[in-house]
Every structure is written in structure tokens, then in C-alpha cells.
C-alpha atoms as a PDB file:
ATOM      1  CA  UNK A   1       9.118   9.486  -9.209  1.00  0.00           C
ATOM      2  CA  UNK A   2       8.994   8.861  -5.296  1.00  0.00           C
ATOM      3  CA  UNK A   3      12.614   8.815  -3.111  1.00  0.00           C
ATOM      4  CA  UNK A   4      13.667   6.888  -0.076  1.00  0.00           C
ATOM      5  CA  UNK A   5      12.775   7.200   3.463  1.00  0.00           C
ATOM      6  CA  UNK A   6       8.818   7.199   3.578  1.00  0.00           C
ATOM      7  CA  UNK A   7       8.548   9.812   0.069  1.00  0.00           C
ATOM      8  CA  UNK A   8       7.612   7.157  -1.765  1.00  0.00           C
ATOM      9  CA  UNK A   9       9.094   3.988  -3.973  1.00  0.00           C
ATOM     10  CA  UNK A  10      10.963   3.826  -7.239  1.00  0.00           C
ATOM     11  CA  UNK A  11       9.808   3.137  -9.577  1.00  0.00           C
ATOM     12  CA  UNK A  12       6.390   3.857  -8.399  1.00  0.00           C
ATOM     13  CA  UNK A  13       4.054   0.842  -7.861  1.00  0.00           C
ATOM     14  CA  UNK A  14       0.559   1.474  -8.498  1.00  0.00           C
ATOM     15  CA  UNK A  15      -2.483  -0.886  -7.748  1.00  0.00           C
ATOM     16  CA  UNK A  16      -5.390  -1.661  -9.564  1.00  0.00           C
ATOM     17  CA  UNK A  17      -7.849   1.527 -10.902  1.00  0.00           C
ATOM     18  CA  UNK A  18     -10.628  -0.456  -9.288  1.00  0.00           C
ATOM     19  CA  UNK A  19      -8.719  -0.921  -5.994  1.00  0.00           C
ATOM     20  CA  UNK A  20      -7.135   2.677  -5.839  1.00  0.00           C
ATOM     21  CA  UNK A  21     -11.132   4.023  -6.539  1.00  0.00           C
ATOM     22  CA  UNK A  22     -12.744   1.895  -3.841  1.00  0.00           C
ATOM     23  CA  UNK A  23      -9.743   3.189  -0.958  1.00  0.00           C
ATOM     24  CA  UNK A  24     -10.728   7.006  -2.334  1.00  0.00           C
ATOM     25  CA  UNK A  25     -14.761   6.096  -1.933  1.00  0.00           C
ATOM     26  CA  UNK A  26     -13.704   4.342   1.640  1.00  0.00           C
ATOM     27  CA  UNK A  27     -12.090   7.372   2.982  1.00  0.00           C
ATOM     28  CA  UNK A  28     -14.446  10.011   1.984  1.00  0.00           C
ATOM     29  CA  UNK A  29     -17.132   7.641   3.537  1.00  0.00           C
ATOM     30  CA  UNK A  30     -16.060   8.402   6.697  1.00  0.00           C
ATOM     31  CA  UNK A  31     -16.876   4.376   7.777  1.00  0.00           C
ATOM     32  CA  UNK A  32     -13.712   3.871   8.770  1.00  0.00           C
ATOM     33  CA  UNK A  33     -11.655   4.441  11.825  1.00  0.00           C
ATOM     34  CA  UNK A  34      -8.885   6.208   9.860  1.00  0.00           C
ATOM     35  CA  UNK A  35      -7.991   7.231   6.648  1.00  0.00           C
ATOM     36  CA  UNK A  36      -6.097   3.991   4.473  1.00  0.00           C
ATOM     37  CA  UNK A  37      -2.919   5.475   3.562  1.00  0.00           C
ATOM     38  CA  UNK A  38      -2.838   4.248  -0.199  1.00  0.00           C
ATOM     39  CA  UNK A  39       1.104   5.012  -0.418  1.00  0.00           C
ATOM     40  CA  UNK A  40       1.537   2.350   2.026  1.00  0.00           C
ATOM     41  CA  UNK A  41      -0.584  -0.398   0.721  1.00  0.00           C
ATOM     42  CA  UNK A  42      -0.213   0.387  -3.272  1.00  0.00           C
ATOM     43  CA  UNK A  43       2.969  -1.158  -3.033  1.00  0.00           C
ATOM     44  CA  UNK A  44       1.697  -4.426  -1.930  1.00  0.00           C
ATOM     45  CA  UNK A  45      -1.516  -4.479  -3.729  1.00  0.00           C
ATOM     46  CA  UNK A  46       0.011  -4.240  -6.809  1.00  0.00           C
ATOM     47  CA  UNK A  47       1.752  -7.481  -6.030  1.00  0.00           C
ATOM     48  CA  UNK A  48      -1.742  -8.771  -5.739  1.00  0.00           C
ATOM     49  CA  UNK A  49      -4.109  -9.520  -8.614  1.00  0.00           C
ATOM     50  CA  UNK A  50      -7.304  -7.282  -8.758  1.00  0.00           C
ATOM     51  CA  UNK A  51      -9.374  -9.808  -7.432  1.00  0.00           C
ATOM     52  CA  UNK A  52      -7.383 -10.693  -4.432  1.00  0.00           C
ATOM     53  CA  UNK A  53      -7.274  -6.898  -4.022  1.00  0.00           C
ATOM     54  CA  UNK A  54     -11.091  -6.744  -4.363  1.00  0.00           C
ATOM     55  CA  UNK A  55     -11.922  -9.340  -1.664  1.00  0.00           C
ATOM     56  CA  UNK A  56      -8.956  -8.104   1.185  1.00  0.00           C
ATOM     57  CA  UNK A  57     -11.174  -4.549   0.987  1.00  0.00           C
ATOM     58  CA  UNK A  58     -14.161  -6.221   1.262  1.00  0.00           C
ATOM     59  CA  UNK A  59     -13.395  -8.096   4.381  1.00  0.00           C
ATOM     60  CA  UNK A  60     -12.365  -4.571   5.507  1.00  0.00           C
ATOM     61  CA  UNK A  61     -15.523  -2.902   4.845  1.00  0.00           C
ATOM     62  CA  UNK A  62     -17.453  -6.142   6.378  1.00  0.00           C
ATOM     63  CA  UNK A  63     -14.661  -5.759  10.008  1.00  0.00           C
ATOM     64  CA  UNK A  64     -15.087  -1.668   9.487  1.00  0.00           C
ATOM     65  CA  UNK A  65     -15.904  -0.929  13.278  1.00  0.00           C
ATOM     66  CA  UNK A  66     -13.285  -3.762  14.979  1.00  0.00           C
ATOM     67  CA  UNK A  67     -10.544  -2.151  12.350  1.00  0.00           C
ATOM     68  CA  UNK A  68      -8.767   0.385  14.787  1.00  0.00           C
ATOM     69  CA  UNK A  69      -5.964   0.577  11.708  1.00  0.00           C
ATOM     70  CA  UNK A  70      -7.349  -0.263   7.919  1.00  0.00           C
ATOM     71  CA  UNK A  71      -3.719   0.854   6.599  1.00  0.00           C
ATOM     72  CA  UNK A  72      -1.811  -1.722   8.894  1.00  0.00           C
ATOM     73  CA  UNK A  73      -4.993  -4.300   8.632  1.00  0.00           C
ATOM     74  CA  UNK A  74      -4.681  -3.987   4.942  1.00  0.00           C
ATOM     75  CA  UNK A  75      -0.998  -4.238   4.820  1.00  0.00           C
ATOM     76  CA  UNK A  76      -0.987  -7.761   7.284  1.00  0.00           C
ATOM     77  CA  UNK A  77      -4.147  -8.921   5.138  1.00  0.00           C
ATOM     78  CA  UNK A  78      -2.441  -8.474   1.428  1.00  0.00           C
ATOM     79  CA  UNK A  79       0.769  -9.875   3.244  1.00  0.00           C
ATOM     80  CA  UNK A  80      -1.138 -12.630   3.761  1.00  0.00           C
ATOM     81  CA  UNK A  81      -1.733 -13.475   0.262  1.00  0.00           C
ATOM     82  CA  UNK A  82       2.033 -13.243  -0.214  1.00  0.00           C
ATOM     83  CA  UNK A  83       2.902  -9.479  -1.118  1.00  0.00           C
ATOM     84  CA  UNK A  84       6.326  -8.306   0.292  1.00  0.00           C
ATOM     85  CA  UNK A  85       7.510  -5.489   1.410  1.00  0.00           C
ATOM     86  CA  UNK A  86       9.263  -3.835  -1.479  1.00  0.00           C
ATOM     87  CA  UNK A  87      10.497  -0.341  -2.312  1.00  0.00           C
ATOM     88  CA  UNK A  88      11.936   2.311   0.437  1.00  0.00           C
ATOM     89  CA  UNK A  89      14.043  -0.366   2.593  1.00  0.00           C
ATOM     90  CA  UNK A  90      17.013  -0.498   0.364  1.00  0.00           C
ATOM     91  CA  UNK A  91      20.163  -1.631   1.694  1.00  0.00           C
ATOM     92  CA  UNK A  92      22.841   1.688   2.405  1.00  0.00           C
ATOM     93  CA  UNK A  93      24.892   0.270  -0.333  1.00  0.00           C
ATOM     94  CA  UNK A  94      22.158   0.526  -2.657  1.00  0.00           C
ATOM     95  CA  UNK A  95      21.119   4.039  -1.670  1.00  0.00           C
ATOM     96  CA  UNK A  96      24.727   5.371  -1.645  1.00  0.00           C
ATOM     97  CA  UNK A  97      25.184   4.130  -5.234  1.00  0.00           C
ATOM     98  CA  UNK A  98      22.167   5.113  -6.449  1.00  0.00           C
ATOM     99  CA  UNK A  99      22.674   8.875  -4.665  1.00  0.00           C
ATOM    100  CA  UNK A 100      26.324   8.477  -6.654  1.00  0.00           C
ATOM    101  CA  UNK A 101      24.802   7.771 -10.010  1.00  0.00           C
ATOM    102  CA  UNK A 102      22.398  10.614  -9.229  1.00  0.00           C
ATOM    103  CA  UNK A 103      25.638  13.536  -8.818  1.00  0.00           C
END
């Protein structure tokens, strides 16, 4: 299981098989600007349903050479259809009990 500060989120969030396969096929493409980080967007497309997922990458593939960012663009665009930002911004009072609990 993932930690705090940017090692990942707990409990884990994982999107979609289809989704997480498409991001792999995107960045060995090479037809993107820069590699999609998938720990930073798994979190929010798994707030999404697959379909939702589905159509935010293909608007990225279709936008591939005005995309500077696909991580952030994907991030803002599955924002968009209402995921949050979950996991890793705990409040201190959470993370010192939880490091307490962990002793």
C-alpha cells in the first residue's frame, strides 16, 4: 500500500483495466508530449465510470500536439466530470494519528 507525501494513496485507487491499458499504449507511443503519470490521474479516474474515462483519453489523443501536459490536462478534464482530489492531502491530524496507530 502507497504512503503520504506524493508515494502514493491509501488505500490504493485503481482505474479501469481498459483505462490503465490505453495510458500504457499512449506512453510507449511516443504521441504525446510527455509521459501521463498514471499515479496522478488513477486516483481520479477511478471516481469516473469507464466510459467517462474512455472519452476524457480520447479527446486527449484527438488535442495530442496542443497538450503540452496530458497528466495535468487529464487531471482538469476528469475534474471536470466531478472527480476530487482524494488521497495524499490529509489533514496533519489525520497523518499524526494514523503514524500513532502505525508505532
Amino acid at each position: 500500500f502507497g504512503g503520504f507525501g506524493g508515494e502514493g494513496f491509501w488505500p490504493p485507487m485503481e482505474c479501469d483495466k481498459r483505462i490503465s491499458k490505453t495510458i500504457g499504449w499512449y506512453n510507449k507511443q511516443g504521441i504525446l508530449n510527455e509521459r501521463i503519470e498514471y499515479k496522478e490521474i488513477a486516483p481520479l479516474f477511478a471516481q469516473l465510470d469507464p466510459t467517462t474515462g474512455g472519452k476524457i483519453l480520447s479527446q486527449l489523443e484527438k488535442n495530442a500536439a496542443d497538450v503540452k501536459n496530458p497528466t495535468g490536462w487529464l487531471a482538469n478534464a476528469a475534474r471536470k466530470y466531478g472527480a476530487t482530489n482524494v488521497g495524499g492531502e490529509l489533514d496533519s491530524k489525520v497523518r499524526k494519528l494514523i503514524g500513532w496507530f502505525n508505532k
